[in-house]
PDB file of N, CA and C in Angstrom:
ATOM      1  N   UNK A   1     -18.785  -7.874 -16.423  1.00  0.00           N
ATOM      2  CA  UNK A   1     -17.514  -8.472 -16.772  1.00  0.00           C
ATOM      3  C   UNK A   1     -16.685  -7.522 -17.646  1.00  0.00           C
ATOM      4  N   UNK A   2     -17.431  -6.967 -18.279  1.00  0.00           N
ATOM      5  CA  UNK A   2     -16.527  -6.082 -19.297  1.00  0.00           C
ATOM      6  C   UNK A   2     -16.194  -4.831 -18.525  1.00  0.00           C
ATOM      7  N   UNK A   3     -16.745  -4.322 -17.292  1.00  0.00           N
ATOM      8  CA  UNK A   3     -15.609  -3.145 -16.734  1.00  0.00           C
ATOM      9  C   UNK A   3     -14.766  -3.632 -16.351  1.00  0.00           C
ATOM     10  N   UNK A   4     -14.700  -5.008 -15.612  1.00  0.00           N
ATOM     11  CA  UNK A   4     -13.860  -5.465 -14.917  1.00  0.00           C
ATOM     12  C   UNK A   4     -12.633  -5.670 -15.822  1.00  0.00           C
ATOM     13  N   UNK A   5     -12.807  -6.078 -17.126  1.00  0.00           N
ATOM     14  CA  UNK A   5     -11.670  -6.134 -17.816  1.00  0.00           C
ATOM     15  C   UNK A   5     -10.549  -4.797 -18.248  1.00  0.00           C
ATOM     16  N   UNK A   6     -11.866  -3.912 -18.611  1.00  0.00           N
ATOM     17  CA  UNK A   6     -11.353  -2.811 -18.773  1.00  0.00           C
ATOM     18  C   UNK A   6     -10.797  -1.786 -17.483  1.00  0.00           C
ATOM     19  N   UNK A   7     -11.164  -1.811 -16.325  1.00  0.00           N
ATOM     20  CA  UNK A   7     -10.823  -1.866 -15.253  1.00  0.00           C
ATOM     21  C   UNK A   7      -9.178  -2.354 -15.104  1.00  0.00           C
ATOM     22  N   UNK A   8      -9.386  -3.729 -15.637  1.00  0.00           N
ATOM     23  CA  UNK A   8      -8.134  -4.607 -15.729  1.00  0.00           C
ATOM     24  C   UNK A   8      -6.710  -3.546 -16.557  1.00  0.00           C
ATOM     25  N   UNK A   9      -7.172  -3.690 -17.639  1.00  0.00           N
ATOM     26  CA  UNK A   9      -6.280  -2.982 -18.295  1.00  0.00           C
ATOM     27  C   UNK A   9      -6.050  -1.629 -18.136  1.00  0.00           C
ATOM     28  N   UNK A  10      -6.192  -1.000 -17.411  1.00  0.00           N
ATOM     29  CA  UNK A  10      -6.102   0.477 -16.687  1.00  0.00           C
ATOM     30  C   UNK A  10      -5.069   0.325 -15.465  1.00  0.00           C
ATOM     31  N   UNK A  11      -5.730  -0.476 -14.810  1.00  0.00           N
ATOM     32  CA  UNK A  11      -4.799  -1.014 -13.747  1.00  0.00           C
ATOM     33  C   UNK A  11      -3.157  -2.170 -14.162  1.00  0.00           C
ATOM     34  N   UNK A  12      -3.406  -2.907 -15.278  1.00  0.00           N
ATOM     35  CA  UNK A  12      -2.173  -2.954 -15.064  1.00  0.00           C
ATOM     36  C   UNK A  12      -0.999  -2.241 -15.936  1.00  0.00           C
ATOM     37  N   UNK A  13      -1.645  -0.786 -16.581  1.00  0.00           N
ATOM     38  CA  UNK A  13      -0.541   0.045 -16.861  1.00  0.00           C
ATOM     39  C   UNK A  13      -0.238   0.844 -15.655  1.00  0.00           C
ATOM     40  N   UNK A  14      -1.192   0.865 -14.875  1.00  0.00           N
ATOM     41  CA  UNK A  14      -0.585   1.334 -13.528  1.00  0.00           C
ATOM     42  C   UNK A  14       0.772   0.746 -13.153  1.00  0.00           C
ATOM     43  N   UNK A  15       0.243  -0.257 -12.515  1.00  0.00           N
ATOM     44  CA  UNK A  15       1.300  -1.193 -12.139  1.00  0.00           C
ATOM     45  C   UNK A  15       2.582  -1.368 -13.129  1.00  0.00           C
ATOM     46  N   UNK A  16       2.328  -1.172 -14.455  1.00  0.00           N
ATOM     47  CA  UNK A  16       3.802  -1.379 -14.945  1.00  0.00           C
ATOM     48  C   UNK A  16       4.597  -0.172 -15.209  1.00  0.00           C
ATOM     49  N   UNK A  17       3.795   1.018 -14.399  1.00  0.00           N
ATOM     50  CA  UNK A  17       4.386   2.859 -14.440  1.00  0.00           C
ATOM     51  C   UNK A  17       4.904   2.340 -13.013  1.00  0.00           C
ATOM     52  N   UNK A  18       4.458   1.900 -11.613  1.00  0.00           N
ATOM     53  CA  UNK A  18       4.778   1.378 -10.827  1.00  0.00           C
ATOM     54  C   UNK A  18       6.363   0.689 -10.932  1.00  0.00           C
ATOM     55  N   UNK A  19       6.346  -0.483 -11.564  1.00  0.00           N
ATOM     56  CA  UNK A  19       7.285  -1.195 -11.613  1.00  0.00           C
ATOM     57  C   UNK A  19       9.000  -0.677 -12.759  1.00  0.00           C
ATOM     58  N   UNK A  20       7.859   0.304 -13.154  1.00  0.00           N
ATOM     59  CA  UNK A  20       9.231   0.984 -14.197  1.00  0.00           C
ATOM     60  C   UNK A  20       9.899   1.978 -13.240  1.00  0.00           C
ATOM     61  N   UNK A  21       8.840   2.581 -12.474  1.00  0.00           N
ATOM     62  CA  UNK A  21       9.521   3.357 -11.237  1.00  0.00           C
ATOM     63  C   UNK A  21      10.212   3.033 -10.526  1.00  0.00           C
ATOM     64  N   UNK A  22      10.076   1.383  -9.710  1.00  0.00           N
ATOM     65  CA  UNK A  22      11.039   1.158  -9.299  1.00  0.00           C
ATOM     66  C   UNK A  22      12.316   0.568  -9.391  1.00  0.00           C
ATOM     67  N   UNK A  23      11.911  -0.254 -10.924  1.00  0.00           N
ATOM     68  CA  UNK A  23      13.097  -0.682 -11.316  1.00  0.00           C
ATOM     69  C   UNK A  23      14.589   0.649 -12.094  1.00  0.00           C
ATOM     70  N   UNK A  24      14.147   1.911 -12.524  1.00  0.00           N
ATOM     71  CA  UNK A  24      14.615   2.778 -12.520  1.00  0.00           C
ATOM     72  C   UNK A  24      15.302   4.191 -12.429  1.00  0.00           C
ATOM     73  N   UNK A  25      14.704   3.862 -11.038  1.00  0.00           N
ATOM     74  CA  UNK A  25      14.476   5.232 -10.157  1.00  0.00           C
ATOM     75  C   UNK A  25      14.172   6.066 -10.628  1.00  0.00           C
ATOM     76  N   UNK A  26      13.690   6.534 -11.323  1.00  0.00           N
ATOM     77  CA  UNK A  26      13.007   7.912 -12.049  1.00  0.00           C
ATOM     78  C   UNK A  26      12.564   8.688 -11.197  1.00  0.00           C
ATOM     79  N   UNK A  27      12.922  10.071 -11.340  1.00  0.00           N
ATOM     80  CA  UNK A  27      11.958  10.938 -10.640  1.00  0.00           C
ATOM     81  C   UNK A  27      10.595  11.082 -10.594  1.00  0.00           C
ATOM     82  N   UNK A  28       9.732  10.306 -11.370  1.00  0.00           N
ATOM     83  CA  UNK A  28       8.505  10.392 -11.910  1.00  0.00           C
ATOM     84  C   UNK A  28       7.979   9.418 -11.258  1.00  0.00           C
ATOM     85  N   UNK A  29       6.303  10.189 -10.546  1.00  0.00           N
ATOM     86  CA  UNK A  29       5.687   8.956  -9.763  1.00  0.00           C
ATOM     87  C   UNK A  29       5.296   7.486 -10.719  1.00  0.00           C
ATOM     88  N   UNK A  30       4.820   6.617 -10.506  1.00  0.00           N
ATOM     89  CA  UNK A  30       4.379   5.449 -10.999  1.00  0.00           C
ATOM     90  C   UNK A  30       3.415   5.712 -11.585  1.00  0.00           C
ATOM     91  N   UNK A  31       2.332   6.427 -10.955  1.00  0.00           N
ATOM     92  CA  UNK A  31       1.474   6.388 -11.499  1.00  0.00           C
ATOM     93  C   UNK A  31       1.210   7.508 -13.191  1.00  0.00           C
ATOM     94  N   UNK A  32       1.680   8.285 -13.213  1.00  0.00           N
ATOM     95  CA  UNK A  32       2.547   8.905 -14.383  1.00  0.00           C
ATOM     96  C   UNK A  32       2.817   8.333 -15.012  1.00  0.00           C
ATOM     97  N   UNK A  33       4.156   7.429 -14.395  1.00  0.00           N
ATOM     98  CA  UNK A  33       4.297   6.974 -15.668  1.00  0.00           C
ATOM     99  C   UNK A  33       3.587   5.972 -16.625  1.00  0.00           C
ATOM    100  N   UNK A  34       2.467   5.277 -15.762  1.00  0.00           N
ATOM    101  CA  UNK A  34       1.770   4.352 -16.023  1.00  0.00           C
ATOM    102  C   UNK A  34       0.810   5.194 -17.020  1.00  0.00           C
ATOM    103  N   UNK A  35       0.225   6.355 -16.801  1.00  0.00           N
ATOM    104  CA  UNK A  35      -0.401   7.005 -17.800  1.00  0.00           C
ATOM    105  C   UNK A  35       0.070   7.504 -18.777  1.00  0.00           C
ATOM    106  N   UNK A  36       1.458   7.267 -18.749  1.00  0.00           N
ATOM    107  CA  UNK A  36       2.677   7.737 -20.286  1.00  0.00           C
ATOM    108  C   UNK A  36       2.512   6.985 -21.002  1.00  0.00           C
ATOM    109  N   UNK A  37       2.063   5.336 -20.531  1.00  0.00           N
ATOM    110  CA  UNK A  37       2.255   4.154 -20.984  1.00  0.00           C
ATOM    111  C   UNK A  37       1.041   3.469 -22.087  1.00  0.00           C
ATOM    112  N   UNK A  38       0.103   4.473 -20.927  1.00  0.00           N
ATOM    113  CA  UNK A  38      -1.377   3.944 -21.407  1.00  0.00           C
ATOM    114  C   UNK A  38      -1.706   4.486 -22.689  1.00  0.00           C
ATOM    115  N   UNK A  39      -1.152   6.256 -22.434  1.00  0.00           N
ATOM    116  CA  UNK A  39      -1.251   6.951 -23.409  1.00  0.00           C
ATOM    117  C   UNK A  39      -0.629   6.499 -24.854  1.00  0.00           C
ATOM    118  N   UNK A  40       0.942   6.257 -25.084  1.00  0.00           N
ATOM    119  CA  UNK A  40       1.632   5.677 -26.125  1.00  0.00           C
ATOM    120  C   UNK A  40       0.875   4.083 -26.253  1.00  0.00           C
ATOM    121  N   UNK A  41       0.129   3.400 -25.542  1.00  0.00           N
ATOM    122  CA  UNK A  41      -0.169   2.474 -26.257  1.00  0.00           C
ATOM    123  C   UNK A  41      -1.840   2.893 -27.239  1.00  0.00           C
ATOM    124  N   UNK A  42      -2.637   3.782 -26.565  1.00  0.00           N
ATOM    125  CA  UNK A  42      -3.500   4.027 -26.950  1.00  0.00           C
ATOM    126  C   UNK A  42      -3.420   4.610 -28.630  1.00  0.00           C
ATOM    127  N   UNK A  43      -2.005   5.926 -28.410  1.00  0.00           N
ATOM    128  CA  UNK A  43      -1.518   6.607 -29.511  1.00  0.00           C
ATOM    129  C   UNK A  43      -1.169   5.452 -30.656  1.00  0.00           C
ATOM    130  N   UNK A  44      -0.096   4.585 -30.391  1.00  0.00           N
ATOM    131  CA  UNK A  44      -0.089   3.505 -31.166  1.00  0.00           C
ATOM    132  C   UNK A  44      -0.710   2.796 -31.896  1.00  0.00           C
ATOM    133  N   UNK A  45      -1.923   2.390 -31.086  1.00  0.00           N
ATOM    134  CA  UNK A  45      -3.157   1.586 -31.263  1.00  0.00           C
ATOM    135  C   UNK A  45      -2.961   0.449 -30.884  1.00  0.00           C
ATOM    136  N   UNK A  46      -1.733   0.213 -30.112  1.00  0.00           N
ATOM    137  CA  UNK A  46      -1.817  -1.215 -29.148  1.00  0.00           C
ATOM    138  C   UNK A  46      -2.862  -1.394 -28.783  1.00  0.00           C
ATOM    139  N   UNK A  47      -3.194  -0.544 -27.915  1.00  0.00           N
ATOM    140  CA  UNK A  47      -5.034  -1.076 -27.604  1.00  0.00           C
ATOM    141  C   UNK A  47      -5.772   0.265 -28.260  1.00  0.00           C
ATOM    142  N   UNK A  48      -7.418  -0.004 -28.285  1.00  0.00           N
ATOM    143  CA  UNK A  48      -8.029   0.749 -28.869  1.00  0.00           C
ATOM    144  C   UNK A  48      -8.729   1.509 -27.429  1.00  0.00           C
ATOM    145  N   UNK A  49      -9.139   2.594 -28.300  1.00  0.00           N
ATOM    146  CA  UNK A  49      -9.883   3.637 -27.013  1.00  0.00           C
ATOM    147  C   UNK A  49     -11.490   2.629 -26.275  1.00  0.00           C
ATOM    148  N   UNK A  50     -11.843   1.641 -27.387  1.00  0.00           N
ATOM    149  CA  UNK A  50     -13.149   1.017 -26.920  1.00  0.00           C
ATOM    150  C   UNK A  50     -12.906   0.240 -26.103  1.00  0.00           C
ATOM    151  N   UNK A  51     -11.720  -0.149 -25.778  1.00  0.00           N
ATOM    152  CA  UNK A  51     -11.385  -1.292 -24.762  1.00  0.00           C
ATOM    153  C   UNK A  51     -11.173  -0.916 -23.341  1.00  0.00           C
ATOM    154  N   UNK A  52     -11.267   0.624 -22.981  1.00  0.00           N
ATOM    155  CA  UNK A  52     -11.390   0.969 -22.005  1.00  0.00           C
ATOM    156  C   UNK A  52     -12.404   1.843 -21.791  1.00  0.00           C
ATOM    157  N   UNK A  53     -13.039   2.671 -22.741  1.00  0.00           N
ATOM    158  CA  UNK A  53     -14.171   3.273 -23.066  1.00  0.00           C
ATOM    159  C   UNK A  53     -15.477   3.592 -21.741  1.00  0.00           C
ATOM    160  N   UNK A  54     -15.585   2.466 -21.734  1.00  0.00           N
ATOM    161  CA  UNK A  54     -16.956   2.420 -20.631  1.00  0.00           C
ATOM    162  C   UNK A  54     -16.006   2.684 -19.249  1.00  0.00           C
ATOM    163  N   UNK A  55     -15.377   2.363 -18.864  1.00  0.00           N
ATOM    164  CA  UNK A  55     -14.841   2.338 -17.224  1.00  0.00           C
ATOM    165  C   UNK A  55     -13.856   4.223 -17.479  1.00  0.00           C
ATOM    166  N   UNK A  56     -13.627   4.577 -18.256  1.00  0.00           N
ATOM    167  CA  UNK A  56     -13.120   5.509 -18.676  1.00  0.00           C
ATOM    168  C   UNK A  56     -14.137   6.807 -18.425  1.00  0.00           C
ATOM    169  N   UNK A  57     -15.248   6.717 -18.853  1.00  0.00           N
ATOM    170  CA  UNK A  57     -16.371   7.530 -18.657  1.00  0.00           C
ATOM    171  C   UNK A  57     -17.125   7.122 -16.982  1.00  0.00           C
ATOM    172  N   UNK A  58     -16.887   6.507 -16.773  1.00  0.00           N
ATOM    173  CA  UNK A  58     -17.405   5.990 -15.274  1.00  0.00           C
ATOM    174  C   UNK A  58     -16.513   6.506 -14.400  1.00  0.00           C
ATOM    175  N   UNK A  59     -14.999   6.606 -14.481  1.00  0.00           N
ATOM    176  CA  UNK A  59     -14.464   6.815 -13.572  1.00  0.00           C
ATOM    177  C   UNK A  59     -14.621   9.007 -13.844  1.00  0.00           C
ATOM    178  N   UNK A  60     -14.824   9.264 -15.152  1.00  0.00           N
ATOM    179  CA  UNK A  60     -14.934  10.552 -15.220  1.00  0.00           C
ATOM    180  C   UNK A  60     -15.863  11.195 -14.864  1.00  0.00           C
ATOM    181  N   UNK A  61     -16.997  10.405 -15.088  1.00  0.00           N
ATOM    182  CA  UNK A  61     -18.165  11.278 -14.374  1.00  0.00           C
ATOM    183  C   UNK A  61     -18.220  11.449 -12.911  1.00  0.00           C
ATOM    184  N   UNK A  62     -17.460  10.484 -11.823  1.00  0.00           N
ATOM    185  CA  UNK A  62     -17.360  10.308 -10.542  1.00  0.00           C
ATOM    186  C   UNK A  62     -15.829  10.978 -10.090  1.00  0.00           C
ATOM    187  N   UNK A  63     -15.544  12.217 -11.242  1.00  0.00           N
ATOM    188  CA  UNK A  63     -13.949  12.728 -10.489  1.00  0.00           C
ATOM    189  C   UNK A  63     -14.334  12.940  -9.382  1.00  0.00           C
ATOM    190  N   UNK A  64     -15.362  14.081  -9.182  1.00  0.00           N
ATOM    191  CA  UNK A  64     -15.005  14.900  -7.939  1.00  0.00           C
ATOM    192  C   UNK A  64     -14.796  14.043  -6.695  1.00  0.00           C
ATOM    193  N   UNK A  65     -15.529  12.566  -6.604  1.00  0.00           N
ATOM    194  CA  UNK A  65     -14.954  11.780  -5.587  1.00  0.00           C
ATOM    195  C   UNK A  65     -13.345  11.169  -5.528  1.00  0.00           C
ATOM    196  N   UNK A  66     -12.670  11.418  -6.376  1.00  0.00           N
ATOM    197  CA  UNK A  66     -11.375  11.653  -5.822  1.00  0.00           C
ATOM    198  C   UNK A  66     -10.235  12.518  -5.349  1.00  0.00           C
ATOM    199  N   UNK A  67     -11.452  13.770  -5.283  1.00  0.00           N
ATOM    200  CA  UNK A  67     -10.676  14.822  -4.490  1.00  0.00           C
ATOM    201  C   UNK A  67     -11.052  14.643  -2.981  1.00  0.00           C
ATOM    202  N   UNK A  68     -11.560  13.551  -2.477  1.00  0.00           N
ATOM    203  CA  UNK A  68     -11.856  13.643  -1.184  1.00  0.00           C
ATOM    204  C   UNK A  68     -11.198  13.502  -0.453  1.00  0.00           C
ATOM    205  N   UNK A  69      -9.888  12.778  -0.906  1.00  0.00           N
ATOM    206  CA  UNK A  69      -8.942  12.551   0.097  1.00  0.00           C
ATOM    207  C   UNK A  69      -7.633  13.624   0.470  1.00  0.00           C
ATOM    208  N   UNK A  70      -7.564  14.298  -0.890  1.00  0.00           N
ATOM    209  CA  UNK A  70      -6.898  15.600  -0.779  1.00  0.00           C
ATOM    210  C   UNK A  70      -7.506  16.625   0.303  1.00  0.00           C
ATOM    211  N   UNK A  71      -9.118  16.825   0.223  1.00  0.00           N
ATOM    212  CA  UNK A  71      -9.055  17.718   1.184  1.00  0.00           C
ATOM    213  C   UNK A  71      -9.343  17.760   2.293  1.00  0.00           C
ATOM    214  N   UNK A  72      -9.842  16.326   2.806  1.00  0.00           N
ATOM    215  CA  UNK A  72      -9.337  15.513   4.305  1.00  0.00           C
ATOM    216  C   UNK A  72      -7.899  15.756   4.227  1.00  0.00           C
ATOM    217  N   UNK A  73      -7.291  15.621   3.821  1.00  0.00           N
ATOM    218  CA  UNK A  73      -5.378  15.412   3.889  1.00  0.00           C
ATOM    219  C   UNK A  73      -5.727  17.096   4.105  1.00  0.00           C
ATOM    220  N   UNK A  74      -6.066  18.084   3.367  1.00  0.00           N
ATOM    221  CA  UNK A  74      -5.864  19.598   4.088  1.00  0.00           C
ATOM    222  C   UNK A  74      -6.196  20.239   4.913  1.00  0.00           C
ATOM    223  N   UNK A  75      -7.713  19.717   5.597  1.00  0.00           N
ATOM    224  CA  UNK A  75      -8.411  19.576   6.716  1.00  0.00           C
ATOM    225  C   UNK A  75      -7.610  19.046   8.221  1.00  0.00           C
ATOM    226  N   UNK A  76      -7.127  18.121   7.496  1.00  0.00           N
ATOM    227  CA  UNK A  76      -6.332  17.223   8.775  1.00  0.00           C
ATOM    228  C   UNK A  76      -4.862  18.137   9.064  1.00  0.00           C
ATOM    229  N   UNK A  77      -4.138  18.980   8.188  1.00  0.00           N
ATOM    230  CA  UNK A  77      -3.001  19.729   8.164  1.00  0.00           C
ATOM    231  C   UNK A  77      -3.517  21.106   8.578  1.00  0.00           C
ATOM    232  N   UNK A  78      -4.702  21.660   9.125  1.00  0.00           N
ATOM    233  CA  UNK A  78      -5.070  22.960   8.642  1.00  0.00           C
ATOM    234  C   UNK A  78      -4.880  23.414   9.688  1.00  0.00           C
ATOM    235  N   UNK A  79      -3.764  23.259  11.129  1.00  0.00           N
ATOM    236  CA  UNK A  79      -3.126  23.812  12.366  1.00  0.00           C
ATOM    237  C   UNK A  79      -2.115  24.534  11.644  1.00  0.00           C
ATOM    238  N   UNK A  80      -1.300  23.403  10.495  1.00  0.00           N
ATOM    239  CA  UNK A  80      -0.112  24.203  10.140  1.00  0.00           C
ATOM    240  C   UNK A  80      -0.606  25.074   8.138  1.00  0.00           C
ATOM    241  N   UNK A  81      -1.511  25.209   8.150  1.00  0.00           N
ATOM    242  CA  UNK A  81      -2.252  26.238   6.836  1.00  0.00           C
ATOM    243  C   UNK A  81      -2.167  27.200   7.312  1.00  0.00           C
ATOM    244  N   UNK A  82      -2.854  27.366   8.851  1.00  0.00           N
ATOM    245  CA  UNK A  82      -3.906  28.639   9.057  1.00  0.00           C
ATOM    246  C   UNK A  82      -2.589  29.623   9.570  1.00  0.00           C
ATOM    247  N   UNK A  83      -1.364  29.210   9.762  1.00  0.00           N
ATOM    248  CA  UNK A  83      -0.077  30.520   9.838  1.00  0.00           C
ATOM    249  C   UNK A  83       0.203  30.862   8.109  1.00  0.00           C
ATOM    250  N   UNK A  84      -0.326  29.775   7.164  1.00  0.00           N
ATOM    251  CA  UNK A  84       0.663  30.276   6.009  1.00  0.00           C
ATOM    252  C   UNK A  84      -0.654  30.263   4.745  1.00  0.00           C
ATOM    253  N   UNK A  85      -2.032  30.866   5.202  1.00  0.00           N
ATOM    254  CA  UNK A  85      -2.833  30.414   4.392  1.00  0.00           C
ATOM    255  C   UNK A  85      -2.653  31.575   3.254  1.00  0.00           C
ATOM    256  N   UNK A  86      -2.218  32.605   3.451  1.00  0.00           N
ATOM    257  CA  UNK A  86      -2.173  33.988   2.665  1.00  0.00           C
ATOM    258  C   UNK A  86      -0.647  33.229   1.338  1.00  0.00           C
ATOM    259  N   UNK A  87      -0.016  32.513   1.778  1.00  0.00           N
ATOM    260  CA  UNK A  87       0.955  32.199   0.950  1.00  0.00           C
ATOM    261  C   UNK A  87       0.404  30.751  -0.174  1.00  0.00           C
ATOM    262  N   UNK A  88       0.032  30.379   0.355  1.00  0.00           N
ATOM    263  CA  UNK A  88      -0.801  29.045   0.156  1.00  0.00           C
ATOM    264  C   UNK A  88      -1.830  29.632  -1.032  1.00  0.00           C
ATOM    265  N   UNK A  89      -2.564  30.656  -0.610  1.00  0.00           N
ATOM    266  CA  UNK A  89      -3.870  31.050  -1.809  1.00  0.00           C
ATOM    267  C   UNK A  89      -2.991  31.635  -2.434  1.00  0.00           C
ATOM    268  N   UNK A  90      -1.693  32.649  -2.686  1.00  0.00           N
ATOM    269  CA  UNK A  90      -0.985  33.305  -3.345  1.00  0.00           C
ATOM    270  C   UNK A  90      -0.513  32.078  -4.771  1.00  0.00           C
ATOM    271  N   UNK A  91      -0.110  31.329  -3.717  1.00  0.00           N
ATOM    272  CA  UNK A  91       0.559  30.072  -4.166  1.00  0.00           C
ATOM    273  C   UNK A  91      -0.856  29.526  -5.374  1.00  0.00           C
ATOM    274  N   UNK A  92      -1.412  29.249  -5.033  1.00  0.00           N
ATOM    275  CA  UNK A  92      -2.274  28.482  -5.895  1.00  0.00           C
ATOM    276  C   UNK A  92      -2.771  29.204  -7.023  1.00  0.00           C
ATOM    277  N   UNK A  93      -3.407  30.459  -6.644  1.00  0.00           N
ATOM    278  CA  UNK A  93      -3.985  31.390  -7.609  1.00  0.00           C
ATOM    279  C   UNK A  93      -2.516  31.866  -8.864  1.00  0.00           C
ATOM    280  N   UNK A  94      -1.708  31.910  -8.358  1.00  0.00           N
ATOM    281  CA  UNK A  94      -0.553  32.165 -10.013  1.00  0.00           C
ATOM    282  C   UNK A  94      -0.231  31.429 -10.236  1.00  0.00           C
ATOM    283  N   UNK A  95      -0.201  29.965  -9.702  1.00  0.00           N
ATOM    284  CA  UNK A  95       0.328  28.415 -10.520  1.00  0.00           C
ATOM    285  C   UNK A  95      -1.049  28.111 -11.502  1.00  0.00           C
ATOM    286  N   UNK A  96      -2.410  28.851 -10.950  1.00  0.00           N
ATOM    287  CA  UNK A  96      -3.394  28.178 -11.749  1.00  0.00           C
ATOM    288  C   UNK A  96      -2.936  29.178 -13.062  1.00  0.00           C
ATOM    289  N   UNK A  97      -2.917  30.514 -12.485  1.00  0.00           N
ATOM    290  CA  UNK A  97      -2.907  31.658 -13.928  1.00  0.00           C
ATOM    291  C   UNK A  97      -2.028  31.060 -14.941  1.00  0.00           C
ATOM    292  N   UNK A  98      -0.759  30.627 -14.751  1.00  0.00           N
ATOM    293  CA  UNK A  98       0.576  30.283 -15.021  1.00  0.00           C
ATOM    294  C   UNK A  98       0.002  29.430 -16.306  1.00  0.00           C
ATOM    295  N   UNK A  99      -0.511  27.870 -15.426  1.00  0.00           N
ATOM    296  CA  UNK A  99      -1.052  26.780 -16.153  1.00  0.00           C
ATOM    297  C   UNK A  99      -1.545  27.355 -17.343  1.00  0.00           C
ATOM    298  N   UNK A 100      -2.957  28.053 -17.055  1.00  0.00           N
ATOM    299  CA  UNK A 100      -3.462  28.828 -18.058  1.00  0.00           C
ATOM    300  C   UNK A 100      -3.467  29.617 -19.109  1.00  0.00           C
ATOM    301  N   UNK A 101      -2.892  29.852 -18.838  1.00  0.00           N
ATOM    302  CA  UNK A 101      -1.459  31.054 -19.611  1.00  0.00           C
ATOM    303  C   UNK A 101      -0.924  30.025 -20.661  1.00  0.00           C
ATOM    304  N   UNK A 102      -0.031  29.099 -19.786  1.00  0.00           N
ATOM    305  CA  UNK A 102       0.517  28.659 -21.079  1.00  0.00           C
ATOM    306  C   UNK A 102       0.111  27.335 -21.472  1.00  0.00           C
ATOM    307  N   UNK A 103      -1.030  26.507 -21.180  1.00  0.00           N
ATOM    308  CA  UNK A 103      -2.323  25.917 -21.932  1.00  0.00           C
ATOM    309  C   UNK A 103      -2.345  26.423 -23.276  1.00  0.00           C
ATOM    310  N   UNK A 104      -2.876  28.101 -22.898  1.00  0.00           N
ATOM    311  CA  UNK A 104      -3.700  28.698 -24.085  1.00  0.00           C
ATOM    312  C   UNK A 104      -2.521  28.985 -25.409  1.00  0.00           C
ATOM    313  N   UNK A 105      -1.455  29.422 -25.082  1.00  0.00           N
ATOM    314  CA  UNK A 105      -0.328  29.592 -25.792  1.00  0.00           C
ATOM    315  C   UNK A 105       0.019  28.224 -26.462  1.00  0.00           C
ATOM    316  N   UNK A 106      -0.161  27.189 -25.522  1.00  0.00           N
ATOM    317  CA  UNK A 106       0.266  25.587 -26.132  1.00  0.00           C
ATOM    318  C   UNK A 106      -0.651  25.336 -27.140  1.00  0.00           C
ATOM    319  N   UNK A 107      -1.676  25.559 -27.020  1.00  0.00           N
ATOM    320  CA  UNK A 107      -2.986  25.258 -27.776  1.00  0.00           C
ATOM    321  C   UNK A 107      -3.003  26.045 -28.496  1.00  0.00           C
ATOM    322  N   UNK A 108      -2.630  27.282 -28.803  1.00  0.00           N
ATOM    323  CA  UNK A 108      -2.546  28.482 -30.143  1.00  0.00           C
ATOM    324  C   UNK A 108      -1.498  28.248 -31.162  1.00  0.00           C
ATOM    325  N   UNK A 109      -0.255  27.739 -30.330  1.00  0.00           N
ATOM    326  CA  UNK A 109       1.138  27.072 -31.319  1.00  0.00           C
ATOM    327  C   UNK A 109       0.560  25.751 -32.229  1.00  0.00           C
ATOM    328  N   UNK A 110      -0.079  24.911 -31.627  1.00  0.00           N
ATOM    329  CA  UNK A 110      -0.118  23.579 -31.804  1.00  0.00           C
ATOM    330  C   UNK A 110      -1.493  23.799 -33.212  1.00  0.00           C
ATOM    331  N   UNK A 111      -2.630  24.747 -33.060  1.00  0.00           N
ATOM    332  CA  UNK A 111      -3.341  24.754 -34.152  1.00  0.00           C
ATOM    333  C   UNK A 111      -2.625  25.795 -35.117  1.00  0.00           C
ATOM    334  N   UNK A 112      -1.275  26.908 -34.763  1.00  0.00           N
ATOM    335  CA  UNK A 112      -0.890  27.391 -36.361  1.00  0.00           C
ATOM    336  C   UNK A 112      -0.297  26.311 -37.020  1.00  0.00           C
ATOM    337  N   UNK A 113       0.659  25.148 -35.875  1.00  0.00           N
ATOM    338  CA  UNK A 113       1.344  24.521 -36.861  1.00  0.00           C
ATOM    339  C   UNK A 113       0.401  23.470 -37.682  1.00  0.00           C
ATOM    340  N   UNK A 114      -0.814  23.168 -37.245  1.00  0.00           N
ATOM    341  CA  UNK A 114      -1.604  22.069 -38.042  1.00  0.00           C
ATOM    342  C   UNK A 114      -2.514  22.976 -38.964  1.00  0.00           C
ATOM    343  N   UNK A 115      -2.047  24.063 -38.885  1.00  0.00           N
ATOM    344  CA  UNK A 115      -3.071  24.819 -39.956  1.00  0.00           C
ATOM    345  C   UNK A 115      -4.340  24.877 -39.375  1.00  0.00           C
ATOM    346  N   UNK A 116      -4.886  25.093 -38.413  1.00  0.00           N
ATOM    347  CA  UNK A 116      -6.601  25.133 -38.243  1.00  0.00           C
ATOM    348  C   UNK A 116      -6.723  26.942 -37.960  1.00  0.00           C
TER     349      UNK A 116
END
């Protein structure tokens, strides 16, 4: 009963990143924003981190099963990859560097200004 709740409350900040999406057209998927939502209430302390805690670690230890559908979805496209796969790995390998790059820079600013 208690994932299910916590379950619960995961899902309906979904749904209200969902419903903010469509009531305001935002460029931003639903589900985003639903994790903007979850996040500022968590930050707040509207709700506490224990109230989702257990389904939180359950759904983390089981990521890699939600990449399955991404790479069926690239599998199923891979007539129109295999002309542009050299752009595609180009593509991926400097958006990851990029990320990385400026992760580490975000994370070097963020501990001078807190002093660590």
């Amino acid at each position: 009963m208690k994932l299910l709740r916590q379950s619960g409350i995961i899902l309906s900040f979904l749904f209200a990143g969902e419903i903010v999406n469509r009531f305001t057209q935002v460029p931003i998927p639903g589900n985003v924003l639903g994790m903007l939502l979850l996040f500022g209430a968590l930050y707040f302390k509207i709700i506490e981190v224990s109230m989702i805690r257990d389904v939180s670690s359950f759904l983390l230890s089981h990521l890699s099963f939600f990449f399955v559908p991404a790479s069926v979805g690239i599998i199923s496209c891979f007539d129109i990859l295999s002309s542009t796969w050299i752009q595609v790995l180009a593509i991926t390998v400097i958006s990851t560097l990029v990320v990385m790059i400026v992760t580490g820079f975000t994370v070097q600013l963020v501990q001078r200004r807190i002093g660590r």
